[in-house]
C-alpha atoms as a PDB file:
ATOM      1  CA  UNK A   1      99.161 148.324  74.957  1.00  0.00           C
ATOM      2  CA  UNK A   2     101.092 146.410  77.724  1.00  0.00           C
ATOM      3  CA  UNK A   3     104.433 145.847  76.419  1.00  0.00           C
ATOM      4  CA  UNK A   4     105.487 142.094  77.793  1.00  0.00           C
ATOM      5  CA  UNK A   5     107.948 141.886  80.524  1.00  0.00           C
ATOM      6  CA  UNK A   6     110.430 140.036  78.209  1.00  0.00           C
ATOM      7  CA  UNK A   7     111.398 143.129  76.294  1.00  0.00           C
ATOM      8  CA  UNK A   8     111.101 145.768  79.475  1.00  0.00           C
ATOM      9  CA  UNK A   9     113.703 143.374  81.191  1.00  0.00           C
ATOM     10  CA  UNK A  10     115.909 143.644  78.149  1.00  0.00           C
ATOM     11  CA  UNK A  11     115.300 146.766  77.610  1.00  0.00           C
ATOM     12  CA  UNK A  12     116.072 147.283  81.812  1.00  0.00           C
ATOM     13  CA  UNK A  13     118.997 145.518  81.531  1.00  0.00           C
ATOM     14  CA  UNK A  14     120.756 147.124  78.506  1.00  0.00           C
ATOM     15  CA  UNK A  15     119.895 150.384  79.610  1.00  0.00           C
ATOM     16  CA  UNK A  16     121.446 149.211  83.208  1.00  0.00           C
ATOM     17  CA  UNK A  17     124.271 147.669  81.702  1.00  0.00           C
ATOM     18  CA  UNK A  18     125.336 150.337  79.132  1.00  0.00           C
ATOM     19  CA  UNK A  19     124.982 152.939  81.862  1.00  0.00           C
ATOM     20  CA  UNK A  20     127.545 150.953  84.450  1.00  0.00           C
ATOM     21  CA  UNK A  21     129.690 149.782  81.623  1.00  0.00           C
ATOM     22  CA  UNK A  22     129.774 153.735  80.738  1.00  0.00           C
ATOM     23  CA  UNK A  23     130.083 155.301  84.237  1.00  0.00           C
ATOM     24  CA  UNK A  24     133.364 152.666  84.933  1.00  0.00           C
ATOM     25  CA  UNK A  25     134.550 153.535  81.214  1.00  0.00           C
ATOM     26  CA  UNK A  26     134.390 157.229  82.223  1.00  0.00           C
ATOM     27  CA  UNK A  27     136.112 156.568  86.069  1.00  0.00           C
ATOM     28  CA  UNK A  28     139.331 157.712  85.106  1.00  0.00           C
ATOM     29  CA  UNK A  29     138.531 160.859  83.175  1.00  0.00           C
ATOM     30  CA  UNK A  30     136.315 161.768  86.321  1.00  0.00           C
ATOM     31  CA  UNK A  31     139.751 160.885  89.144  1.00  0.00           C
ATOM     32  CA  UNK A  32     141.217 164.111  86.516  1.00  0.00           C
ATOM     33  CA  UNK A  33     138.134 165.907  86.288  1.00  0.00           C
ATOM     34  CA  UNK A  34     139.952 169.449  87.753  1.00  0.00           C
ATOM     35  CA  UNK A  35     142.502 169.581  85.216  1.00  0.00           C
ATOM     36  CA  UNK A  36     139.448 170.168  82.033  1.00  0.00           C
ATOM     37  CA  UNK A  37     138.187 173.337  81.822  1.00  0.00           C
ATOM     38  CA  UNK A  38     134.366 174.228  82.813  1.00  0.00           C
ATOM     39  CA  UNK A  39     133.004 173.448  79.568  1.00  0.00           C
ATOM     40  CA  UNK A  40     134.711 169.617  79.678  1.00  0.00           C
ATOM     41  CA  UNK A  41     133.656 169.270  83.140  1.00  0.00           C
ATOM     42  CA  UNK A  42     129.780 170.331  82.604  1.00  0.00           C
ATOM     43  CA  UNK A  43     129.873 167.736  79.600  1.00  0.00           C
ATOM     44  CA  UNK A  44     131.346 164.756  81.963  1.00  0.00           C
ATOM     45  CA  UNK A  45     128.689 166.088  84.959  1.00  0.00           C
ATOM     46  CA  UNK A  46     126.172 165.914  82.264  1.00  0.00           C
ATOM     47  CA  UNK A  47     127.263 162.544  80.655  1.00  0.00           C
ATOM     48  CA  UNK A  48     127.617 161.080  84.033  1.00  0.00           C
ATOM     49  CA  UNK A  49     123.994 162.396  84.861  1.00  0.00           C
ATOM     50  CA  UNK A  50     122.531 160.551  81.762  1.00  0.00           C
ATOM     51  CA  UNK A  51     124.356 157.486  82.734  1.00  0.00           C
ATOM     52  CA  UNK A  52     122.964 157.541  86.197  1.00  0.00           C
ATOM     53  CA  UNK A  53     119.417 158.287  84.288  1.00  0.00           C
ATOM     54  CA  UNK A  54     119.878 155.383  82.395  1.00  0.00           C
ATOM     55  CA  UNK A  55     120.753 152.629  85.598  1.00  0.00           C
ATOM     56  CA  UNK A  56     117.703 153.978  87.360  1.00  0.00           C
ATOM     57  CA  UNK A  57     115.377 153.784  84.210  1.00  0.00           C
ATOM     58  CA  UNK A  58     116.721 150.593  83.634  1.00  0.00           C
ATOM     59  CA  UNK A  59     116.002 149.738  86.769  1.00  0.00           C
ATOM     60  CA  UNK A  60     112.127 150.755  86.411  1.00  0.00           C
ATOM     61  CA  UNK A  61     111.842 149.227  83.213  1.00  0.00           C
ATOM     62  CA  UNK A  62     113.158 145.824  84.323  1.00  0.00           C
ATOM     63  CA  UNK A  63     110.966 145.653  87.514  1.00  0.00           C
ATOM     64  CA  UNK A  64     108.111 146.921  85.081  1.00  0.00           C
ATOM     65  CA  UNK A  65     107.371 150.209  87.173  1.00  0.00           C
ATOM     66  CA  UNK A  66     104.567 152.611  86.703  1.00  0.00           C
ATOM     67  CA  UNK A  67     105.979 155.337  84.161  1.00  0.00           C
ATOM     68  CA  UNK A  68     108.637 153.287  83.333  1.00  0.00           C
ATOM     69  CA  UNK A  69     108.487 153.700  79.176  1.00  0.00           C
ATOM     70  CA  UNK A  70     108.458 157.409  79.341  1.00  0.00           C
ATOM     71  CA  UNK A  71     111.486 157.640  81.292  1.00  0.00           C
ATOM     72  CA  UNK A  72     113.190 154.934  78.846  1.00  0.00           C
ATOM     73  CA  UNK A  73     111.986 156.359  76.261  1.00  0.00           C
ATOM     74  CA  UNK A  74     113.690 159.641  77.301  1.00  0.00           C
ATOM     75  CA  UNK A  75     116.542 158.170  77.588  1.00  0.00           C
ATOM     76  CA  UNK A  76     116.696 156.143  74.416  1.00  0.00           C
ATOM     77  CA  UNK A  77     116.060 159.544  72.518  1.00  0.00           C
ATOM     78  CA  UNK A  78     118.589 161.178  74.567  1.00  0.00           C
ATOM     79  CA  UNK A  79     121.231 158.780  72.603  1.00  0.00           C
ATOM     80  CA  UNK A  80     120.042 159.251  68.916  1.00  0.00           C
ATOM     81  CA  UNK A  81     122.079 162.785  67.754  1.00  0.00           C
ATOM     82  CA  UNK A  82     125.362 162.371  67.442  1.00  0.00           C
ATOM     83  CA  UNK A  83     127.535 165.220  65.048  1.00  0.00           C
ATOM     84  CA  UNK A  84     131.090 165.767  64.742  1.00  0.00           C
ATOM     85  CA  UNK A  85     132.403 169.472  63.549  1.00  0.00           C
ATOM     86  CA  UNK A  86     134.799 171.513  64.205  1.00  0.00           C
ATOM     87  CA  UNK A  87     132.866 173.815  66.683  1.00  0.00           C
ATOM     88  CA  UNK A  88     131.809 170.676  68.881  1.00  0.00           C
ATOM     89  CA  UNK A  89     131.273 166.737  68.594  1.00  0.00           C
ATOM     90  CA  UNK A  90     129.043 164.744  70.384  1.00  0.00           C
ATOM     91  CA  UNK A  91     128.245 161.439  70.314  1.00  0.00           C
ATOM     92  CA  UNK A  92     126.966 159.187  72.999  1.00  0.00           C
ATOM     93  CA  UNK A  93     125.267 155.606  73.340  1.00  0.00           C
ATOM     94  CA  UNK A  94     124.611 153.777  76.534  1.00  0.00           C
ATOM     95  CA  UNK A  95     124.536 149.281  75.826  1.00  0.00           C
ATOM     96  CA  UNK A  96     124.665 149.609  71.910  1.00  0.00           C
ATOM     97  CA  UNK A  97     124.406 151.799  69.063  1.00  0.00           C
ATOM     98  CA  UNK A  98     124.481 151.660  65.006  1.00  0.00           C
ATOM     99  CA  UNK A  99     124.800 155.105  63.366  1.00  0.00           C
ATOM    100  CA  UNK A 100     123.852 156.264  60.108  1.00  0.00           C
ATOM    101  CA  UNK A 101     126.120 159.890  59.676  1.00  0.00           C
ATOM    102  CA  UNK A 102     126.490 162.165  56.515  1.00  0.00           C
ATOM    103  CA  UNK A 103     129.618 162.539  56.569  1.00  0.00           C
ATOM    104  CA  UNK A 104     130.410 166.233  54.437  1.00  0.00           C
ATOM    105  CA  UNK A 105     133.978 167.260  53.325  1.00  0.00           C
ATOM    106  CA  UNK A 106     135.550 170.081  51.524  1.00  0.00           C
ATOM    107  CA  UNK A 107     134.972 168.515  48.360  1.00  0.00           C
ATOM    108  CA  UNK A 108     133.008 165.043  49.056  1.00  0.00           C
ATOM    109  CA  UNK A 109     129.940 163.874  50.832  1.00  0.00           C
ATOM    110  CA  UNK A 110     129.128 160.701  51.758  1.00  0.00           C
ATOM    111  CA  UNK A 111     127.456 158.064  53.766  1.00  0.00           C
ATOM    112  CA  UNK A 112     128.517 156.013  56.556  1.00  0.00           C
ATOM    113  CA  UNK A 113     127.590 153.960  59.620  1.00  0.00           C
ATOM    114  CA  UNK A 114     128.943 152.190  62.548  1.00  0.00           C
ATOM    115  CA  UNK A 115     127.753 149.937  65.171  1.00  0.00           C
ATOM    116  CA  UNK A 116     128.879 147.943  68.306  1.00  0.00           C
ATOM    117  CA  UNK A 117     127.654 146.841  71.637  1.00  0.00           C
ATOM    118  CA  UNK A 118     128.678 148.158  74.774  1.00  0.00           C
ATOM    119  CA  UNK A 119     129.358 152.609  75.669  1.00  0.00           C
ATOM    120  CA  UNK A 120     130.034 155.173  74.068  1.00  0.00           C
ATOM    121  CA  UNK A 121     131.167 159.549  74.955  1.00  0.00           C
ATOM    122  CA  UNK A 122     132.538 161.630  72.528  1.00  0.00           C
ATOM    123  CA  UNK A 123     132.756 165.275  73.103  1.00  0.00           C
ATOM    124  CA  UNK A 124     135.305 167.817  71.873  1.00  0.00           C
ATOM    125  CA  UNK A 125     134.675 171.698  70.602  1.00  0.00           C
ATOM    126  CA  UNK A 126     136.998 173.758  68.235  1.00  0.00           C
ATOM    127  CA  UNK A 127     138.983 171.121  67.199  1.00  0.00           C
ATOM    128  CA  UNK A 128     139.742 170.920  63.603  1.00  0.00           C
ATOM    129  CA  UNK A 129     138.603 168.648  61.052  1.00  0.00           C
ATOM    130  CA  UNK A 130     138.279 168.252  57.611  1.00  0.00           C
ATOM    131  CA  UNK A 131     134.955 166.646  57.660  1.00  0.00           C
ATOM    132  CA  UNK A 132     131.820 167.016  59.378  1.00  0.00           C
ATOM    133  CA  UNK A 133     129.353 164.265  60.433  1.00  0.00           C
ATOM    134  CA  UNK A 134     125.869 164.510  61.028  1.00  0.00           C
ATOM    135  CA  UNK A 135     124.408 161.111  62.547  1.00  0.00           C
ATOM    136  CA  UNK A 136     121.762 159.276  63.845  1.00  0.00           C
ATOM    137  CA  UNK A 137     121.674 155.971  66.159  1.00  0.00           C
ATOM    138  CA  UNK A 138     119.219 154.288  64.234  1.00  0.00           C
ATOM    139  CA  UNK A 139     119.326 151.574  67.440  1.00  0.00           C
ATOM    140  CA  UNK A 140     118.608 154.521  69.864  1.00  0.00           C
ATOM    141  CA  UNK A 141     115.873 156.039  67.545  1.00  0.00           C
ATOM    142  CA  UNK A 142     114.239 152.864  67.176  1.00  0.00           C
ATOM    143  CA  UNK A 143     113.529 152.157  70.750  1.00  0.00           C
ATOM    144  CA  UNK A 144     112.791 155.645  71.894  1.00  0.00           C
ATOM    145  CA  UNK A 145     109.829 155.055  68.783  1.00  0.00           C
ATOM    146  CA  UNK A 146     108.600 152.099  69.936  1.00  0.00           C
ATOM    147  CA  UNK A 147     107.662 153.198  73.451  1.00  0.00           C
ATOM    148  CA  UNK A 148     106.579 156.026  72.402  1.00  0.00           C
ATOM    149  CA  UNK A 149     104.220 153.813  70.125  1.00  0.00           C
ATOM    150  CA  UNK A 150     103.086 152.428  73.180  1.00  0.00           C
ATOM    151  CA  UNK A 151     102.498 155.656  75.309  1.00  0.00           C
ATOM    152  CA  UNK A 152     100.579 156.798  72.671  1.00  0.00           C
ATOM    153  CA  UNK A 153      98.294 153.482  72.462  1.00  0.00           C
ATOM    154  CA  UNK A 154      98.237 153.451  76.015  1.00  0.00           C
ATOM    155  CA  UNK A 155      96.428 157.199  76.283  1.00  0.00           C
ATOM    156  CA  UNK A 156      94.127 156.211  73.266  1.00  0.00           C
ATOM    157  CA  UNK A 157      93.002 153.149  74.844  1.00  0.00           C
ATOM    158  CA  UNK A 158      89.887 153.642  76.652  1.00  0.00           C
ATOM    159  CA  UNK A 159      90.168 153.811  80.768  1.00  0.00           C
ATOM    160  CA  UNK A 160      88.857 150.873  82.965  1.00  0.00           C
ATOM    161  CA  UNK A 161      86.123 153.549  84.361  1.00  0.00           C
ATOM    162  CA  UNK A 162      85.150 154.478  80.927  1.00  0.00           C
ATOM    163  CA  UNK A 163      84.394 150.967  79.910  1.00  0.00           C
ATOM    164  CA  UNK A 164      82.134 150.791  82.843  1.00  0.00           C
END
């Protein structure tokens, strides 16, 4: 299955977008960088590194490169935990998000959900709280299943030599 160019392009550009919008979002936590500790600075490096994933997938999907959905698709799924404890949090969305958490307190649980265009990087460890979350980004897992739909279909579908 050949996914159109119309959705690659979008799908190029949000990922492109999100990932610039998130690298210029985290500029002035990187300018302070040396004052975190190694544990904050591996979890900007990495954050930073799946930004910079994110332009140049974007940048294969909207130019409709060979490869291009596994590498998006990668990076969609890359977006779809998200859990807040106390031991660590971690959330992260690159163009848009909407999250679906359990949210679980001393003496409730619940659900909720959020969603919003644009970028997203929340990490903290052994911080207190008196609730936990435990999300998904249903936007983020939706994606990252549709092209893998369609790496799947395209590896089932019989070969141009095959058909000859």
């Amino acid at each position: 299955m050949k996914l159109a160019d119309p959705p690659a392009r979008s799908l190029g550009l949000l990922a492109v977008a999100g990932s610039a919008l998130g690298v210029v979002m985290m500029l002035p936590i990187l300018f302070q960088a040396s004052l975190f500790r190694g544990l904050d600075q591996f979890a900007l490096f990495a954050t930073l590194c799946l930004y910079g994933y994110g332009i140049w997938s974007g940048v294969q999907a909207f130019n409709s490169r060979e490869g291009w959905k596994f590498h998006a698709r990668n990076f969609w799924f890359a977006q779809v935990p998200a859990f807040s404890t106390s031991a660590v949090t971690f959330i992260l969305s690159c163009g848009a998000g909407a999250w679906l958490f359990l949210r679980l307190g001393e003496h409730s649980v619940g659900v909720t959900g959020s969603a919003y265009l644009g970028s997203a990087y929340q990490w903290s460890y052994m911080q207190h709280k008196s609730e936990s979350l435990l999300g998904l980004n249903l936007f983020a897992a939706a994606i990252a299943a549709w092209l893998t739909l369609a790496l799947v279909r395209e590896s089932n579908a019989p070969s141009e030599e095959d058909a000859a």
